[in-house]
PDB file of N, CA and C in Angstrom:
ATOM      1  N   UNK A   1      59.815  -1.626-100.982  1.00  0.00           N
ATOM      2  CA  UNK A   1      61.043  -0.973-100.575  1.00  0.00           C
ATOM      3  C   UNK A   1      62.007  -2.052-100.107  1.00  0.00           C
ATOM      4  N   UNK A   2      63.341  -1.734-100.556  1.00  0.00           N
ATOM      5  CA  UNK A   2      64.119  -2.802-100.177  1.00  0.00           C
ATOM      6  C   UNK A   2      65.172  -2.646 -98.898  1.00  0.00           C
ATOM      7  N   UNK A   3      65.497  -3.053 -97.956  1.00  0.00           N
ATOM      8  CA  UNK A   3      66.186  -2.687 -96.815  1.00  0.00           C
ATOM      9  C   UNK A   3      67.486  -2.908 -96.940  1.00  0.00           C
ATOM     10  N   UNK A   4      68.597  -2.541 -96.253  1.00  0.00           N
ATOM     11  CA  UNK A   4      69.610  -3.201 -96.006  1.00  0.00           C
ATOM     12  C   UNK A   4      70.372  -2.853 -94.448  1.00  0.00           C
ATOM     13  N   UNK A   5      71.077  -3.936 -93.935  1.00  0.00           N
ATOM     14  CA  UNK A   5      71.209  -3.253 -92.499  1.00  0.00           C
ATOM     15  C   UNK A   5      72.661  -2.802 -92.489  1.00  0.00           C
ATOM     16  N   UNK A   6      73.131  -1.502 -91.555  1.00  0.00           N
ATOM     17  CA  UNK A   6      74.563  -1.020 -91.502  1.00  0.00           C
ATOM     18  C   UNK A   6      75.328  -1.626 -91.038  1.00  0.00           C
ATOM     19  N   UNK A   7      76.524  -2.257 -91.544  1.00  0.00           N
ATOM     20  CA  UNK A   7      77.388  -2.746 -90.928  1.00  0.00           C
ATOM     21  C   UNK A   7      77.204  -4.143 -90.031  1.00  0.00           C
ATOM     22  N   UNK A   8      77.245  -4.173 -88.750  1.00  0.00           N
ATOM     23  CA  UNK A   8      76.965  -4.532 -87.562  1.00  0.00           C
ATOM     24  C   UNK A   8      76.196  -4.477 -86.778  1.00  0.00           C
ATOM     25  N   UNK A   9      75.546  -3.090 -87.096  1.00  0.00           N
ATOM     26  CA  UNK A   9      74.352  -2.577 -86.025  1.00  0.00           C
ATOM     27  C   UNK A   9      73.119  -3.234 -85.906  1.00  0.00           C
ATOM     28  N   UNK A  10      72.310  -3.486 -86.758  1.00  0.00           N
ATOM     29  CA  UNK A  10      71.226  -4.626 -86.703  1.00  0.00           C
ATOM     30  C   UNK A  10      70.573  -3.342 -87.382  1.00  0.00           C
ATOM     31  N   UNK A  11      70.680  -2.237 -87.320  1.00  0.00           N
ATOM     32  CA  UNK A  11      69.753  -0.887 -88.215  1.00  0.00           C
ATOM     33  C   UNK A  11      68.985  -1.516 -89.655  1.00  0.00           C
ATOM     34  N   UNK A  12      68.179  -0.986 -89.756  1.00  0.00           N
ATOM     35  CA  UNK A  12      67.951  -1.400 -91.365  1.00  0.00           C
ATOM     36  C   UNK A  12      67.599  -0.250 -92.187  1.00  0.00           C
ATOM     37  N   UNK A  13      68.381   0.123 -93.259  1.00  0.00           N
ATOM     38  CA  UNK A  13      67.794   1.311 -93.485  1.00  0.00           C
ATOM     39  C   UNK A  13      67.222   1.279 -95.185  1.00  0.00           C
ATOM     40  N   UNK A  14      66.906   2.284 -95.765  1.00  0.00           N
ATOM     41  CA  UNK A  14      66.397   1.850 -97.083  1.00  0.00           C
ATOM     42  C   UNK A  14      67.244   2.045 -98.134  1.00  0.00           C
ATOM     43  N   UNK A  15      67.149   1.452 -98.917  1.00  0.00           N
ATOM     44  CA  UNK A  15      68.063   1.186 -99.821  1.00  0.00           C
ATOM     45  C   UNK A  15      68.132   2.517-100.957  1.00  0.00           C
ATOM     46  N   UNK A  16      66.911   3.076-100.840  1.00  0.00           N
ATOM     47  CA  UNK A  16      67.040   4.518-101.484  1.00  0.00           C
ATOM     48  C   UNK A  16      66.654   5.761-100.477  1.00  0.00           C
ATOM     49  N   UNK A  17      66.789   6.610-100.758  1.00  0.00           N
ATOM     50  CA  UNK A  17      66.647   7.872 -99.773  1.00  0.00           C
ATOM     51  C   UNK A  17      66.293   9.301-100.766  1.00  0.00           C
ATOM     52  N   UNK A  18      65.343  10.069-100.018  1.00  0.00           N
ATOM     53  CA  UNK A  18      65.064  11.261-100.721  1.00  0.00           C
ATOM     54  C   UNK A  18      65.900  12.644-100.043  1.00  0.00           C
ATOM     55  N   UNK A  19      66.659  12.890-101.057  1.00  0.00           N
ATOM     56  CA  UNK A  19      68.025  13.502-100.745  1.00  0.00           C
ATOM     57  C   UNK A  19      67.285  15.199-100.949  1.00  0.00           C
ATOM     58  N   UNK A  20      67.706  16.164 -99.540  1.00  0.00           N
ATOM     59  CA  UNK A  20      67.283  17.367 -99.719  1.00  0.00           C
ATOM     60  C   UNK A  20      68.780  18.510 -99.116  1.00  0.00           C
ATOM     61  N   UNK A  21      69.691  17.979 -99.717  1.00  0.00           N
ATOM     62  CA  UNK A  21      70.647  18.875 -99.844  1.00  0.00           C
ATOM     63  C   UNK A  21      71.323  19.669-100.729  1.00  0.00           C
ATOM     64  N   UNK A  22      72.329  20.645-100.149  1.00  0.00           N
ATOM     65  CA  UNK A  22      72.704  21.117-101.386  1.00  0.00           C
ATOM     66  C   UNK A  22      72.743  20.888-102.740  1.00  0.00           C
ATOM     67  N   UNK A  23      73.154  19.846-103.277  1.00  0.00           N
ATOM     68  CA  UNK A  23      73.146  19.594-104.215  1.00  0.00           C
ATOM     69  C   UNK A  23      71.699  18.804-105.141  1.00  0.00           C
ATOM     70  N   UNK A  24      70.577  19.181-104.237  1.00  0.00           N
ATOM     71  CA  UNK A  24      69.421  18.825-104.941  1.00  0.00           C
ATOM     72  C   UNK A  24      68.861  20.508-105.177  1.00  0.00           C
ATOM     73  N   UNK A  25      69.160  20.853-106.030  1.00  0.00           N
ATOM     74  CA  UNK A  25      68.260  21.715-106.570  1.00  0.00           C
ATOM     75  C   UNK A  25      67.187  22.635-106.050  1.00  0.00           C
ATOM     76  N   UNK A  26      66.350  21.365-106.244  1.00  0.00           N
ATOM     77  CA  UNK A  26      65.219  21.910-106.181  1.00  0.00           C
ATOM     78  C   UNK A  26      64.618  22.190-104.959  1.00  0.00           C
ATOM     79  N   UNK A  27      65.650  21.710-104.394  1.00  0.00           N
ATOM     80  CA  UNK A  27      65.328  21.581-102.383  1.00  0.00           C
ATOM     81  C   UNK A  27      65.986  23.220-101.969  1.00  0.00           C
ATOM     82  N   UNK A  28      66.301  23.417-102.917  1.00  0.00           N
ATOM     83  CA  UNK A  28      67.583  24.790-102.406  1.00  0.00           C
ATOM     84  C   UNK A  28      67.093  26.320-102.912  1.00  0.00           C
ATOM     85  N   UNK A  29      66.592  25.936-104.425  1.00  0.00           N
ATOM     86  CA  UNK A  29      66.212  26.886-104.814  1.00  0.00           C
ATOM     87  C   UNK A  29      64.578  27.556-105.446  1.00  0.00           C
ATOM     88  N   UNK A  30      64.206  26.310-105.275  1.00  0.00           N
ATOM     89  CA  UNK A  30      62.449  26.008-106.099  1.00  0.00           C
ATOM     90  C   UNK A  30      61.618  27.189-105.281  1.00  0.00           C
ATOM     91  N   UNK A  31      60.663  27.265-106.090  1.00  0.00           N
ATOM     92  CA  UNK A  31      59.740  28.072-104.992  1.00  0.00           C
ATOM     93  C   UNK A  31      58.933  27.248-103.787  1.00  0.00           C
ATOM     94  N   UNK A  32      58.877  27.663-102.997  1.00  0.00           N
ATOM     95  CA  UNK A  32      57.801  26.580-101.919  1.00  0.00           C
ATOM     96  C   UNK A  32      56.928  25.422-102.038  1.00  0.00           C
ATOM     97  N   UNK A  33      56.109  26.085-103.426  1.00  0.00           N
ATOM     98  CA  UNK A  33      55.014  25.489-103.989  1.00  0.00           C
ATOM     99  C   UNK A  33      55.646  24.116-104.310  1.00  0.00           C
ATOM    100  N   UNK A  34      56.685  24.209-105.128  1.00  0.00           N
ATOM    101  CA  UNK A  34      57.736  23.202-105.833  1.00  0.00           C
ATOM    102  C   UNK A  34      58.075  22.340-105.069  1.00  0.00           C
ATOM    103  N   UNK A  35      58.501  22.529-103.892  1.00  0.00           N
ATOM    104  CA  UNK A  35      59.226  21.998-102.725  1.00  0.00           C
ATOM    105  C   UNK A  35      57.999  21.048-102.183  1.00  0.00           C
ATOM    106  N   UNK A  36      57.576  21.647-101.591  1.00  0.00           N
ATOM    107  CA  UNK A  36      56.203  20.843-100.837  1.00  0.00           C
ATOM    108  C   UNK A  36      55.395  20.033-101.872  1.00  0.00           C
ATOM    109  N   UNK A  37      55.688  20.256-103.176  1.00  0.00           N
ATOM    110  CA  UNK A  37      54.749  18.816-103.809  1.00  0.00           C
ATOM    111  C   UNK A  37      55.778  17.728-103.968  1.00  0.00           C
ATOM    112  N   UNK A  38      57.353  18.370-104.677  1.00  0.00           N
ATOM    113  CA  UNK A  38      57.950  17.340-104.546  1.00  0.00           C
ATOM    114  C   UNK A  38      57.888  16.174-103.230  1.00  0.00           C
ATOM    115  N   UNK A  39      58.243  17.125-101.771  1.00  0.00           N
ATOM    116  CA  UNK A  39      58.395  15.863-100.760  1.00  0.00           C
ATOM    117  C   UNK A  39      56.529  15.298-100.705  1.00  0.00           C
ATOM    118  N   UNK A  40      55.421  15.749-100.914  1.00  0.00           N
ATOM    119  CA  UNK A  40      54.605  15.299-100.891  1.00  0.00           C
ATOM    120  C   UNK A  40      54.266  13.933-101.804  1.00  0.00           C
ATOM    121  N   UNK A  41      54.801  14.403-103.306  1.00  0.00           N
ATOM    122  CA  UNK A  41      54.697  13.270-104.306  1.00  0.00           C
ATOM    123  C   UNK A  41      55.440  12.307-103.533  1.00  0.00           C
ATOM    124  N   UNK A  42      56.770  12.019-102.919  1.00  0.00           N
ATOM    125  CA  UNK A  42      57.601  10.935-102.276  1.00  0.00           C
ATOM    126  C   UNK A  42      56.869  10.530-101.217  1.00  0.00           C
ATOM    127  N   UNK A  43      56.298  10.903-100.387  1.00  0.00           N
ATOM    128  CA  UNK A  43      55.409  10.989 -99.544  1.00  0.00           C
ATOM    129  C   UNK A  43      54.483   9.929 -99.875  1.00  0.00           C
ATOM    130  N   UNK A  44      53.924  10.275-100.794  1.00  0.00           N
ATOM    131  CA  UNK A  44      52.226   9.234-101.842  1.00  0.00           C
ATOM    132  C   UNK A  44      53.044   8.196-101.975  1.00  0.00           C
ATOM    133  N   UNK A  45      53.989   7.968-102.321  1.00  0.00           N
ATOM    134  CA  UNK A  45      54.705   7.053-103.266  1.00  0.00           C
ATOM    135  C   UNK A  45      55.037   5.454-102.151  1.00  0.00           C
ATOM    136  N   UNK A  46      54.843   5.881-100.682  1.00  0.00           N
ATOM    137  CA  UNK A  46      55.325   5.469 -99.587  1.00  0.00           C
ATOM    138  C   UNK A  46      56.305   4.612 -99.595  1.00  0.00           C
ATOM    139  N   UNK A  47      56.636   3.730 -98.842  1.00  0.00           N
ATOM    140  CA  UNK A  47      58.102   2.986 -97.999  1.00  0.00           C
ATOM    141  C   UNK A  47      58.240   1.831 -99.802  1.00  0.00           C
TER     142      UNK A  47
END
């Protein structure tokens, strides 16, 4: 995983992110089942 820090702050955050908003789909409308393997598969996949 690759980092980068914000601005000034000394933060480091990751350079990709697993996005669960509106505009993800499958976060919004999937059935449960769907939902919970997706963040699980990201999960396995770790940092």
């Amino acid at each position: 995983m690759q980092y980068r820090t914000v601005g000034k702050t000394g933060i480091k955050v990751s350079e990709i992110g697993f996005g669960c908003g509106n505009n993800a789909v499958l976060m919004v409308k999937a059935p449960y089942e769907d939902q919970r393997a997706a963040v699980r598969h990201a999960l396995d996949l770790g940092p």
